[in-house]
N, C-alpha and C. Protein backbone atom coordinates (compact mmCIF):
# COMPACT_ATOMS: atom_id res chain seq x y z
N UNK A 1 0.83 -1.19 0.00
CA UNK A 1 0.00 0.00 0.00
C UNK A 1 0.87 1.24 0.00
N UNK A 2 0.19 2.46 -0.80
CA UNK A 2 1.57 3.19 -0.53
C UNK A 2 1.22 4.18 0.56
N UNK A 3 2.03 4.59 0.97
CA UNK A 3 2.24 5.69 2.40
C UNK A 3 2.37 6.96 1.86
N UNK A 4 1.81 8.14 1.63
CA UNK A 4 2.19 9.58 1.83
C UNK A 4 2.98 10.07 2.77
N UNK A 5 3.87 11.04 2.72
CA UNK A 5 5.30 11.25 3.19
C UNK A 5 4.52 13.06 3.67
N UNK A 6 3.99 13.54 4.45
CA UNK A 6 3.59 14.86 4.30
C UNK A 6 5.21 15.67 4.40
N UNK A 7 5.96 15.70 5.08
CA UNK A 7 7.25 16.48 4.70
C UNK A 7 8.02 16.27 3.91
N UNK A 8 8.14 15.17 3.23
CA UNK A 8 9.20 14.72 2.53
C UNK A 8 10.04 15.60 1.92
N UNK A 9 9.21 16.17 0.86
CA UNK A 9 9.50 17.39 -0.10
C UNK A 9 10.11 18.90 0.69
N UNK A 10 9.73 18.86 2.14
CA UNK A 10 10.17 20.38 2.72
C UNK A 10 12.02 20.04 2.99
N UNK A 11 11.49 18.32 3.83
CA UNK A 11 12.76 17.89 3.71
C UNK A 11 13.76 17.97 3.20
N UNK A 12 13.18 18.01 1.92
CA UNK A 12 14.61 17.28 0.80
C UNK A 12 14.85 18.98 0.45
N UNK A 13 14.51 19.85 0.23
CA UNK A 13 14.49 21.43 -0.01
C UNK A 13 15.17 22.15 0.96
N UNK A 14 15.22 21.46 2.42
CA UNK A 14 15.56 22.16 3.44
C UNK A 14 17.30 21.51 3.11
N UNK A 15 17.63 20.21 3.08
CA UNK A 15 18.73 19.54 3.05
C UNK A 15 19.27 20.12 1.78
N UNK A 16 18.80 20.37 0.73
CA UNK A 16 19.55 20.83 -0.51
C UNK A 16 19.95 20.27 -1.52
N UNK A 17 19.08 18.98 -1.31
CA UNK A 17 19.34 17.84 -2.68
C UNK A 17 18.19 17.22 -3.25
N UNK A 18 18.18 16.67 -4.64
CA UNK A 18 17.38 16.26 -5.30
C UNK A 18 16.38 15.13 -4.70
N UNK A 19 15.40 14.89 -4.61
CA UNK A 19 14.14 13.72 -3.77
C UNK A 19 14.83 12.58 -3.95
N UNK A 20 15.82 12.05 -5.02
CA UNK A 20 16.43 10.76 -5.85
C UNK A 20 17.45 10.88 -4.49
N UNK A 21 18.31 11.52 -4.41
CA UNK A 21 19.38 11.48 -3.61
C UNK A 21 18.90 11.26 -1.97
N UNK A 22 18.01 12.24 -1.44
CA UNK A 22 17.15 11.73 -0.54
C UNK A 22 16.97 10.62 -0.52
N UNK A 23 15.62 9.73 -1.22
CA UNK A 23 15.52 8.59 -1.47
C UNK A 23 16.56 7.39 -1.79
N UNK A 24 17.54 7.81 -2.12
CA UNK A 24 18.39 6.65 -2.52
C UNK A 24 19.41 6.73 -1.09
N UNK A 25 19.29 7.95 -0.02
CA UNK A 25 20.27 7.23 0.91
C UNK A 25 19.05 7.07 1.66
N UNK A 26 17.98 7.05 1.97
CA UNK A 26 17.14 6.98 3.02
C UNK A 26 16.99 5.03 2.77
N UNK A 27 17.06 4.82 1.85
CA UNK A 27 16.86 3.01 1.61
C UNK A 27 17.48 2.69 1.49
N UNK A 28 18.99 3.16 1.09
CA UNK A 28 20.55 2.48 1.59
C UNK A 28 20.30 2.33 3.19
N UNK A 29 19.88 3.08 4.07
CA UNK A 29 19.92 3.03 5.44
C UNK A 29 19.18 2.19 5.78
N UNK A 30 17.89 1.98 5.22
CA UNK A 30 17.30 1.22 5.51
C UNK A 30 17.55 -0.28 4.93
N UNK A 31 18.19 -0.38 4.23
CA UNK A 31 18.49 -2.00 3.66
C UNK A 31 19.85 -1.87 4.56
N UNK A 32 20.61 -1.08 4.66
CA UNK A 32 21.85 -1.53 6.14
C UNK A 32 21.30 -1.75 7.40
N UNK A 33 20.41 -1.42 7.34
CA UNK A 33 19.80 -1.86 9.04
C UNK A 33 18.82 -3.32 8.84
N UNK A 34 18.32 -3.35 7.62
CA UNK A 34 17.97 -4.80 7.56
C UNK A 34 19.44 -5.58 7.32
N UNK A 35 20.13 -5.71 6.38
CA UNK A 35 21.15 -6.59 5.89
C UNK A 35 22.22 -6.25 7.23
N UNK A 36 22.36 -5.66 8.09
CA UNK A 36 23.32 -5.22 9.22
C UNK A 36 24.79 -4.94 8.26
N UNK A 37 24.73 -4.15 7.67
CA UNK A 37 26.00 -3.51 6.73
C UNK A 37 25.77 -2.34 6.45
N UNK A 38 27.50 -1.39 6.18
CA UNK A 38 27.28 -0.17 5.66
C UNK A 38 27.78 -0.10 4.38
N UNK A 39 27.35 -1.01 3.51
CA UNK A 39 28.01 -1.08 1.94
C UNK A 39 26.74 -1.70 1.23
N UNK A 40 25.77 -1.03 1.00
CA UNK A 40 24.49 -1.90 0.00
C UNK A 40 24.56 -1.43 -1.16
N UNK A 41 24.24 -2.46 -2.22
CA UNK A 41 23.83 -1.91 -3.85
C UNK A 41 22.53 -2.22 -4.00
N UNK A 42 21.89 -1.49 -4.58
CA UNK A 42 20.15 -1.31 -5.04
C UNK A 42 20.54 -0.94 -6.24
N UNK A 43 19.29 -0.98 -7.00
CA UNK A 43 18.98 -0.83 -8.48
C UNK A 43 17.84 0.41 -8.36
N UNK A 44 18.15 1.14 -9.56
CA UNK A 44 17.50 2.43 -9.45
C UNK A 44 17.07 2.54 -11.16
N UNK A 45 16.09 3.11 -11.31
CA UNK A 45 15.43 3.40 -12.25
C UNK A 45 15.87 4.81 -12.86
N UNK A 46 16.26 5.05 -14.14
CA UNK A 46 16.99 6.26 -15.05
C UNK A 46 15.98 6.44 -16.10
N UNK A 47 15.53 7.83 -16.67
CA UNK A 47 14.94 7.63 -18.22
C UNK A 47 15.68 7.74 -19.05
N UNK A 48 17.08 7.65 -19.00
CA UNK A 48 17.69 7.38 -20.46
C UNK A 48 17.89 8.65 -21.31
N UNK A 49 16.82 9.54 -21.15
CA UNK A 49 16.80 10.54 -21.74
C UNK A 49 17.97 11.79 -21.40
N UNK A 50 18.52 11.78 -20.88
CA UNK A 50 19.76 12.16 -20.23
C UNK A 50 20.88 12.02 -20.37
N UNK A 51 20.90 11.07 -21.12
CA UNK A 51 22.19 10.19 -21.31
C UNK A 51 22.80 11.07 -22.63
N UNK A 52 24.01 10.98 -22.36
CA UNK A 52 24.78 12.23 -23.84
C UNK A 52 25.33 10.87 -24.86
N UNK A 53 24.45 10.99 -25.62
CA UNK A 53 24.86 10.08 -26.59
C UNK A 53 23.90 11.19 -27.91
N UNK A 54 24.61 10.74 -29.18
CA UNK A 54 24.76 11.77 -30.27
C UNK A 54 23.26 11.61 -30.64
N UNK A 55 22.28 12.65 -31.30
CA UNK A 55 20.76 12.36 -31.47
C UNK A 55 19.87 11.79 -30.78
N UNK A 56 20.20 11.71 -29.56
CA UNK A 56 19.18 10.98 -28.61
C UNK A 56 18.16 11.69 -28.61
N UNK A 57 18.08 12.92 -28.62
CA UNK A 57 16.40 14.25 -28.64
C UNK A 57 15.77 13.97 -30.00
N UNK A 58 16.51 12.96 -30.96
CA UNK A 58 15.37 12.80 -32.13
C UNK A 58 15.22 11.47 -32.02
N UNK A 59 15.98 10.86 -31.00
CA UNK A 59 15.44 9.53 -31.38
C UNK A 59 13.56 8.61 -30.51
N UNK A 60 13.18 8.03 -31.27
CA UNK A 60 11.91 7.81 -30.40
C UNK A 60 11.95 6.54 -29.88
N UNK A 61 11.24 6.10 -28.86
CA UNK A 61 11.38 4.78 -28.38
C UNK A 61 11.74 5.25 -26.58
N UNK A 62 11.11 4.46 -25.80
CA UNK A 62 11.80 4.00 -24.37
C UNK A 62 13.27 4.36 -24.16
N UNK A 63 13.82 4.35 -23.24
CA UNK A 63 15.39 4.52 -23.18
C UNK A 63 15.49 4.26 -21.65
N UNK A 64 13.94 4.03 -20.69
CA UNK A 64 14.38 3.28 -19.19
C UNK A 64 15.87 2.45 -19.29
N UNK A 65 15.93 2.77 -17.93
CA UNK A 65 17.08 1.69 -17.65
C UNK A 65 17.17 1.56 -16.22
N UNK A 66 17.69 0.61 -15.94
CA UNK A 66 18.22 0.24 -14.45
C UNK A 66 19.68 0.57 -14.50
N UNK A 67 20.04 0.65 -12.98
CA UNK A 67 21.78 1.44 -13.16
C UNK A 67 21.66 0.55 -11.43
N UNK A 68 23.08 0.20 -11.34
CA UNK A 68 23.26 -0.14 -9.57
C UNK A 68 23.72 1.11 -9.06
N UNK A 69 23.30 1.42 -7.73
CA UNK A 69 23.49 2.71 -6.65
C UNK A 69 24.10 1.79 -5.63
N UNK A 70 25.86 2.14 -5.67
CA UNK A 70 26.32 1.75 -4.27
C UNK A 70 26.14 3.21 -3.41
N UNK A 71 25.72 2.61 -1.78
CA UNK A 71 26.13 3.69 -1.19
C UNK A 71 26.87 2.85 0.23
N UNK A 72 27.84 3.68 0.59
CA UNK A 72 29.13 3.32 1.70
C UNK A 72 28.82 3.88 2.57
N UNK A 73 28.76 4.09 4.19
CA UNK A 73 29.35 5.08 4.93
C UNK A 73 29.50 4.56 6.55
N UNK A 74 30.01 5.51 7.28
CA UNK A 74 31.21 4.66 8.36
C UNK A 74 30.11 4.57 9.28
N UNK A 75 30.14 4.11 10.71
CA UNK A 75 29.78 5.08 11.56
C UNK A 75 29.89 6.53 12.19
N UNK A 76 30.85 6.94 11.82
CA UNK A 76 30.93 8.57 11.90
C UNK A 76 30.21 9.43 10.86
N UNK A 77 29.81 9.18 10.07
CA UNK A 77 29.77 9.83 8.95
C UNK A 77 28.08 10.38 9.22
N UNK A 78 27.77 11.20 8.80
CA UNK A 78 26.39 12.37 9.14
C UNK A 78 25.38 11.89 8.25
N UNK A 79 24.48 12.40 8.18
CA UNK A 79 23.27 11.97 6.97
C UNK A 79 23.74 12.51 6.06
N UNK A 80 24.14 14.22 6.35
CA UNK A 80 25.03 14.85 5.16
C UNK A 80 25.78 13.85 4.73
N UNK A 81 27.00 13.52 5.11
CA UNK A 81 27.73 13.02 4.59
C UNK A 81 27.38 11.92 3.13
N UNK A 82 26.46 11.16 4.05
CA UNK A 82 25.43 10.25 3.08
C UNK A 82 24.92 10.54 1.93
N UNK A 83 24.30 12.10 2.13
CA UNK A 83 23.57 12.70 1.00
C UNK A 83 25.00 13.09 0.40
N UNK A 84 25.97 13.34 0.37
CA UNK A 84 26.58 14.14 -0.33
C UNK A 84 27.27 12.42 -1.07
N UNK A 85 27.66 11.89 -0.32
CA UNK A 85 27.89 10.42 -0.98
C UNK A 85 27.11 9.91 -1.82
N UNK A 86 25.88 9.78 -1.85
CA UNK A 86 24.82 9.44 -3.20
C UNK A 86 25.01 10.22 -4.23
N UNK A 87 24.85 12.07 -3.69
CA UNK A 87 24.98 12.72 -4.79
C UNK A 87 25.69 12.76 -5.62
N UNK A 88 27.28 12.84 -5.05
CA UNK A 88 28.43 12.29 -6.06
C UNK A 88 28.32 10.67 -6.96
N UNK A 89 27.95 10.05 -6.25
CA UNK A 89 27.77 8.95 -6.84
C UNK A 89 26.98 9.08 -8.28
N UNK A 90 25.51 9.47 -7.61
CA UNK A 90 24.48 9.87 -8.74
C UNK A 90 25.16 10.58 -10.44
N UNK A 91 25.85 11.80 -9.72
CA UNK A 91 27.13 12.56 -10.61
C UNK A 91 27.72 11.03 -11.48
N UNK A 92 28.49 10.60 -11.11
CA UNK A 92 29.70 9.73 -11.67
C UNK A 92 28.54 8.99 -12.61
N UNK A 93 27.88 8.13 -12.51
CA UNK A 93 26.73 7.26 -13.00
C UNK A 93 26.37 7.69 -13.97
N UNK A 94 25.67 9.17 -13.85
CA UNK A 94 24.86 9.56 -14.96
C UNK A 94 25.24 9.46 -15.99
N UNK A 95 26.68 9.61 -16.59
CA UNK A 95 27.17 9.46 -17.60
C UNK A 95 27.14 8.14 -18.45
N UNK A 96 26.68 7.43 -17.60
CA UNK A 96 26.63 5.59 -18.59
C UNK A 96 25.25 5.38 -17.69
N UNK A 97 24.47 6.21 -17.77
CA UNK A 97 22.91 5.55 -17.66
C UNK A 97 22.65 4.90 -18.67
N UNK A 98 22.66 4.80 -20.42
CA UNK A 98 22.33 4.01 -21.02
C UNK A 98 22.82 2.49 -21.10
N UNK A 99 24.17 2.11 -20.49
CA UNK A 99 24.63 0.82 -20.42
C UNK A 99 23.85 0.14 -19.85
N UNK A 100 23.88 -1.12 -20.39
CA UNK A 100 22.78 -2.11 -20.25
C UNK A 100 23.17 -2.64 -18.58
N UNK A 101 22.24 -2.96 -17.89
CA UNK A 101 22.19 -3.97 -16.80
C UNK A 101 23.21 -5.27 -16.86
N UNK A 102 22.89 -5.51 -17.46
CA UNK A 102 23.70 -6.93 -18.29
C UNK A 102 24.90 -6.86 -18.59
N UNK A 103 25.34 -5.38 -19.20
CA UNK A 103 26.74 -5.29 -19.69
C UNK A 103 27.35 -5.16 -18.33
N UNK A 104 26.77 -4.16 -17.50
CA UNK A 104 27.04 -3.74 -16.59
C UNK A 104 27.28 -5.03 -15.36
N UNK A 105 26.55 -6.34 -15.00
CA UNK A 105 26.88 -7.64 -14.32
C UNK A 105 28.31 -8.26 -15.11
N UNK A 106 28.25 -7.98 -16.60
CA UNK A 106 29.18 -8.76 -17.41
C UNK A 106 30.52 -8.04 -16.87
N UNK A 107 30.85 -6.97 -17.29
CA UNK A 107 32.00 -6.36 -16.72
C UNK A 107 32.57 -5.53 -15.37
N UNK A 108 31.28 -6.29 -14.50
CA UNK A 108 32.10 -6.52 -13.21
C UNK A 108 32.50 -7.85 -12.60
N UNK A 109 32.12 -8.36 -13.26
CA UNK A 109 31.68 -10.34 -13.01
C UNK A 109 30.70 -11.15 -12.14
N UNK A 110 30.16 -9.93 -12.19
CA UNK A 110 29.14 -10.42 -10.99
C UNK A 110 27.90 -11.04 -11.78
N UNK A 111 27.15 -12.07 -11.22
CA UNK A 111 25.77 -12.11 -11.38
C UNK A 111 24.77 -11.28 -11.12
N UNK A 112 24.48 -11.03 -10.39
CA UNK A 112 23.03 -10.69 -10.10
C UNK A 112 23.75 -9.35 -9.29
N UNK A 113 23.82 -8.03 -9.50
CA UNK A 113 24.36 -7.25 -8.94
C UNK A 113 23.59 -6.45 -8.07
N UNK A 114 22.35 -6.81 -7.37
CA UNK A 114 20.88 -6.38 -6.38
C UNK A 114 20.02 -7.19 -6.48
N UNK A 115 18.92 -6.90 -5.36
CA UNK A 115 17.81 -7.50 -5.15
C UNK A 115 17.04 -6.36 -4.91
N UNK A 116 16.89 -5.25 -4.61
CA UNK A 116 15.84 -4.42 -4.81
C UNK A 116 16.29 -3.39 -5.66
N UNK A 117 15.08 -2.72 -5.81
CA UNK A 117 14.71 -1.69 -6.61
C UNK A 117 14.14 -0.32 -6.08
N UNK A 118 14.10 0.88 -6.78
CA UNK A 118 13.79 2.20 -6.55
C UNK A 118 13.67 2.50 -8.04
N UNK A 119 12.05 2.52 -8.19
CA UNK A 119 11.38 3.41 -9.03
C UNK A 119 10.88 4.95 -8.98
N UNK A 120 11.65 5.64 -9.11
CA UNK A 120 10.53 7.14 -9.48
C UNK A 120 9.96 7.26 -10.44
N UNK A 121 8.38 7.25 -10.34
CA UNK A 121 7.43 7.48 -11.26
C UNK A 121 6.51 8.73 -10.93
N UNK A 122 7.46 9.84 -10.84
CA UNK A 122 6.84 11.05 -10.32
C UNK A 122 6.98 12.21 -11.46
N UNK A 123 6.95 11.43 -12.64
CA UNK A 123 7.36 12.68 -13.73
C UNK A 123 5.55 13.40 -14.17
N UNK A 124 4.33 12.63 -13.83
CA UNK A 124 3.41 12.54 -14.44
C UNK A 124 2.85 13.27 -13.65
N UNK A 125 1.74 14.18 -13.61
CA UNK A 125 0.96 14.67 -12.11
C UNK A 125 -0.65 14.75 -12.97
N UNK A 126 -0.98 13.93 -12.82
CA UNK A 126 -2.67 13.80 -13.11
C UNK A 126 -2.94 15.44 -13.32
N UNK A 127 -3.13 16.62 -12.65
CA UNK A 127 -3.37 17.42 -12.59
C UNK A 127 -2.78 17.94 -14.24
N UNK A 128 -1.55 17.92 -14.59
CA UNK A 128 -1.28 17.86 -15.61
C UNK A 128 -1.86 17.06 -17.13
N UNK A 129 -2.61 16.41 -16.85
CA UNK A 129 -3.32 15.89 -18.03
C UNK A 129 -4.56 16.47 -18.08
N UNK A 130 -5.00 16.98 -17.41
CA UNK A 130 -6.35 17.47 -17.18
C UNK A 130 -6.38 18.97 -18.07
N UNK A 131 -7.36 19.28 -19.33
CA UNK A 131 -7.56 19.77 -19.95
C UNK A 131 -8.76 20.24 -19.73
N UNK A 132 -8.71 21.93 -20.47
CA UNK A 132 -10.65 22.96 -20.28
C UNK A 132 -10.78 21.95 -20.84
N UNK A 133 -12.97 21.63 -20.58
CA UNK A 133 -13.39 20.32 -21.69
C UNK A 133 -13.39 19.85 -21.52
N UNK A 134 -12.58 19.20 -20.48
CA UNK A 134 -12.20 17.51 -20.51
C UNK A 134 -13.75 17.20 -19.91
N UNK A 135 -14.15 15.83 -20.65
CA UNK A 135 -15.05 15.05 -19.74
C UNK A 135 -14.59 14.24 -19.09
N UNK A 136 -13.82 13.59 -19.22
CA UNK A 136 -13.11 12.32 -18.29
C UNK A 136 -12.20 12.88 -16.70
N UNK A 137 -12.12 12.53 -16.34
CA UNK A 137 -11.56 13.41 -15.37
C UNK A 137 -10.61 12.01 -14.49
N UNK A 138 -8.94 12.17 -14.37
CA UNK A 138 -7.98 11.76 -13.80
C UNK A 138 -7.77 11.80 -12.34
N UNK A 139 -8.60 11.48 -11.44
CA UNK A 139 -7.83 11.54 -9.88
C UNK A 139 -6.98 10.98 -9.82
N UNK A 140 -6.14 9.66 -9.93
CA UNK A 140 -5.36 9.17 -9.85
C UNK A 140 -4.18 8.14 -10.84
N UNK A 141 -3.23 8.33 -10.41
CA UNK A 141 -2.21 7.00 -11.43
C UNK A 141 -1.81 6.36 -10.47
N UNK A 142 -2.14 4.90 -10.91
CA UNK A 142 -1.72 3.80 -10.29
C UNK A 142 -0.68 3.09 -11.36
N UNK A 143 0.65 2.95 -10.46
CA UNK A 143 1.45 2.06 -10.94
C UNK A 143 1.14 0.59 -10.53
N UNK A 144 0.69 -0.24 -11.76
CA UNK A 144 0.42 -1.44 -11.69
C UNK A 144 1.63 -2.49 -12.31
N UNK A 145 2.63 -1.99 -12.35
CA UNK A 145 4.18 -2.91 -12.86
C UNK A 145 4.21 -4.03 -11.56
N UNK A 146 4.81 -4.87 -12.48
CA UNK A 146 5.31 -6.14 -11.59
C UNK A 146 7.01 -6.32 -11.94
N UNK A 147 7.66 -5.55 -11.26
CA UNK A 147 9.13 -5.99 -11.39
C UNK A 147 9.69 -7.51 -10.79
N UNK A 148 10.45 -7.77 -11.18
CA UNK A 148 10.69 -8.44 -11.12
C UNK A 148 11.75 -9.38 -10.04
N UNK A 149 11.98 -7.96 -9.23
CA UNK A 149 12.69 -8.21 -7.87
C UNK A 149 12.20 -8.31 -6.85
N UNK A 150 12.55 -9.05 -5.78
CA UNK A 150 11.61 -9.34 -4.55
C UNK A 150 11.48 -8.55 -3.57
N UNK A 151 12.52 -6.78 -4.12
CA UNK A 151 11.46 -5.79 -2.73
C UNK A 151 11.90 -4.36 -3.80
N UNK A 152 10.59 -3.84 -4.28
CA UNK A 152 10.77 -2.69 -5.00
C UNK A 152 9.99 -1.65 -4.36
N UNK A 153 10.98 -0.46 -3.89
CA UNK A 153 10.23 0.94 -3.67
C UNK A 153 9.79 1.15 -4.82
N UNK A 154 8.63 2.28 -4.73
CA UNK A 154 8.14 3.32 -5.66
C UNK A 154 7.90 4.39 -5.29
N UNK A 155 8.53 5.63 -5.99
CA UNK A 155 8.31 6.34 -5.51
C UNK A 155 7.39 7.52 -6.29
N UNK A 156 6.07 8.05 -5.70
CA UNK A 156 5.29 8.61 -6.82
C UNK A 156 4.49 9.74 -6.20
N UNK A 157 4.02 10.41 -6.50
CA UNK A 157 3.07 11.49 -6.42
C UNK A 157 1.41 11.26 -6.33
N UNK A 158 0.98 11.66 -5.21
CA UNK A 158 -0.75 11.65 -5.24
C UNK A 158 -1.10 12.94 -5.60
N UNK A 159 -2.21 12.26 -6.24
CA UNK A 159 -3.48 13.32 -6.75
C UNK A 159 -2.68 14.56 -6.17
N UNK A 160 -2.67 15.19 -4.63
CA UNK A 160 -2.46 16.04 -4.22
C UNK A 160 -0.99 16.76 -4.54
N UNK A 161 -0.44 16.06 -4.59
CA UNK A 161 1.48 16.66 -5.30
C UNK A 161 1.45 16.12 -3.92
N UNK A 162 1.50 15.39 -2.93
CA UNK A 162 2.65 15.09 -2.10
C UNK A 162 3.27 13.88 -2.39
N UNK A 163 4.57 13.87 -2.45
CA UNK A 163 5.40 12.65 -2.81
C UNK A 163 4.86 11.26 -1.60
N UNK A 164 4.68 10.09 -1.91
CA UNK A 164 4.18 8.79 -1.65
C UNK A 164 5.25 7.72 -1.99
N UNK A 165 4.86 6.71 -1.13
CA UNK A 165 6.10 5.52 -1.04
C UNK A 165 5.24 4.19 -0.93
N UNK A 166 5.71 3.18 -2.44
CA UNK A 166 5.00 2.45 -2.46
C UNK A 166 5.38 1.25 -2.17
N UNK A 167 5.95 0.20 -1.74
CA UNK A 167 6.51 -1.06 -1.58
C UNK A 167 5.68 -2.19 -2.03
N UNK A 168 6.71 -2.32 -3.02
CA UNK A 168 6.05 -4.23 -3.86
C UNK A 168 7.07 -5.00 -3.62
N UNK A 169 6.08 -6.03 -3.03
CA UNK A 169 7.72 -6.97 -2.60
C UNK A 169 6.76 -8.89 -3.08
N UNK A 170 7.79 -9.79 -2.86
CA UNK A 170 7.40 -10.95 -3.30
C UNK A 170 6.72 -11.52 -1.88
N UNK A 171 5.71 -12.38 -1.53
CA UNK A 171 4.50 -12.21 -0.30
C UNK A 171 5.61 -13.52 -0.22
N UNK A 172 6.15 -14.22 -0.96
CA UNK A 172 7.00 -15.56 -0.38
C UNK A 172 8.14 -15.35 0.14
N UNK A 173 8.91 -14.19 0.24
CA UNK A 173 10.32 -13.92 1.02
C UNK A 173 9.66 -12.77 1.90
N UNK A 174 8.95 -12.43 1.88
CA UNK A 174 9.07 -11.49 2.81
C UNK A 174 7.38 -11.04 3.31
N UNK A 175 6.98 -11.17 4.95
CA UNK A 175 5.90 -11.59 5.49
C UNK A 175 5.40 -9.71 5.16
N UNK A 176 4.11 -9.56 5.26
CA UNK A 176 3.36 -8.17 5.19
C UNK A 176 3.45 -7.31 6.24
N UNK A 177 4.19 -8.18 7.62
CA UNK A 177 4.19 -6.93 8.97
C UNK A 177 5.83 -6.70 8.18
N UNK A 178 6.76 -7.34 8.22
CA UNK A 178 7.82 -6.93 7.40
C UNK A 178 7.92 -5.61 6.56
N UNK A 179 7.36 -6.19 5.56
CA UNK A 179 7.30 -4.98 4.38
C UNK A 179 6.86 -4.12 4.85
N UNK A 180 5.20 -3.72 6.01
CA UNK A 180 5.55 -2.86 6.73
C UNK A 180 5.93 -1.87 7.39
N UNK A 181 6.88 -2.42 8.10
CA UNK A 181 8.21 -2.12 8.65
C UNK A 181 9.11 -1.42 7.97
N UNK A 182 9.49 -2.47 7.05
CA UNK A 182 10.78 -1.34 6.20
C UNK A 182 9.90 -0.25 5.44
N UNK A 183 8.89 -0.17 5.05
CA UNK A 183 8.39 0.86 4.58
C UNK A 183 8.29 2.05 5.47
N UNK A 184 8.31 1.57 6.59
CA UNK A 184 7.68 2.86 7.74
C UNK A 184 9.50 3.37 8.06
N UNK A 185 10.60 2.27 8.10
CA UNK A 185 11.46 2.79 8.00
C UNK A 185 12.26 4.34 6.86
């Protein structure tokens, strides 16, 4: 079910970094306090569209991608610190958002390089589709994807513009007071 976040957004404005960077150390923390480590990789969702590769603004088609997000940090180290650690990270990455998942397991040698996921699907705001005229009328977008990993955030926007947190996870690894839990984390 997803959870509305009522500060989230003052949050991330007050701290000085993008909701992604927020979000991506707030569930590094939280998958180190489940996995008891300060070194997790998650998989994060990119549109591709970003990516500096030659004619990409004429080209048409999808360009999603998944990218791995390591994030590190000590016990000394601040939330700042954290945020500023994703952010750089985020920095270095962006530049090979289009490399494949695959290439990306191939030339590190790894298999399977995560088990969860972080979707932002907050580019859309219902309010924005809504046209003078319209008869149909949009309260809501529901993300109905089934990824394919056994614990995926989402992260999305209600009707209202406040940012929301959605957790899909597999009901066979992981019990519903669980999921939960790390969600409320």
């Amino acid at each position: 079910s997803a959870v509305p976040v009522d500060d989230i957004d003052r949050a991330v404005r007050s701290a000085g970094v993008p909701l992604s960077v927020a979000v991506h150390s707030a569930w590094a923390t939280t998958l180190g306090s489940v996995l008891h480590s300060r070194d997790v990789v998650f998989g994060s969702t990119v549109s591709g569209r970003d990516a500096d590769l030659p004619g990409i603004r004429d080209m048409v088609g999808l360009f999603i991608n998944t990218i791995p997000v390591r994030a590190r940090w000590t016990p000394d180290d601040t939330a700042y610190d954290l945020l500023d650690a994703v952010k750089r990270h985020q920095g270095a990455v962006l530049a090979h958002q289009h490399v494949s998942l695959a290439r990306i397991g191939r030339l590190s040698g790894a298999g399977s390089l995560f088990d969860t996921l972080v979707v932002f699907d907050i580019a859309t705001d219902a309010a924005d589709l809504r046209r003078p005229g319209d008869t149909l009328a949009i309260t809501d977008i529901v993300n109905e994807g089934a990824p394919h990993y056994p614990l995926t955030l989402v992260v999305e926007r209600a009707p209202d513009g406040r940012t929301r947190f959605n957790l899909i996870y597999d009901g066979e690894l992981l019990r519903p007071r669980r999921a939960e839990a790390i969600l409320a984390a």
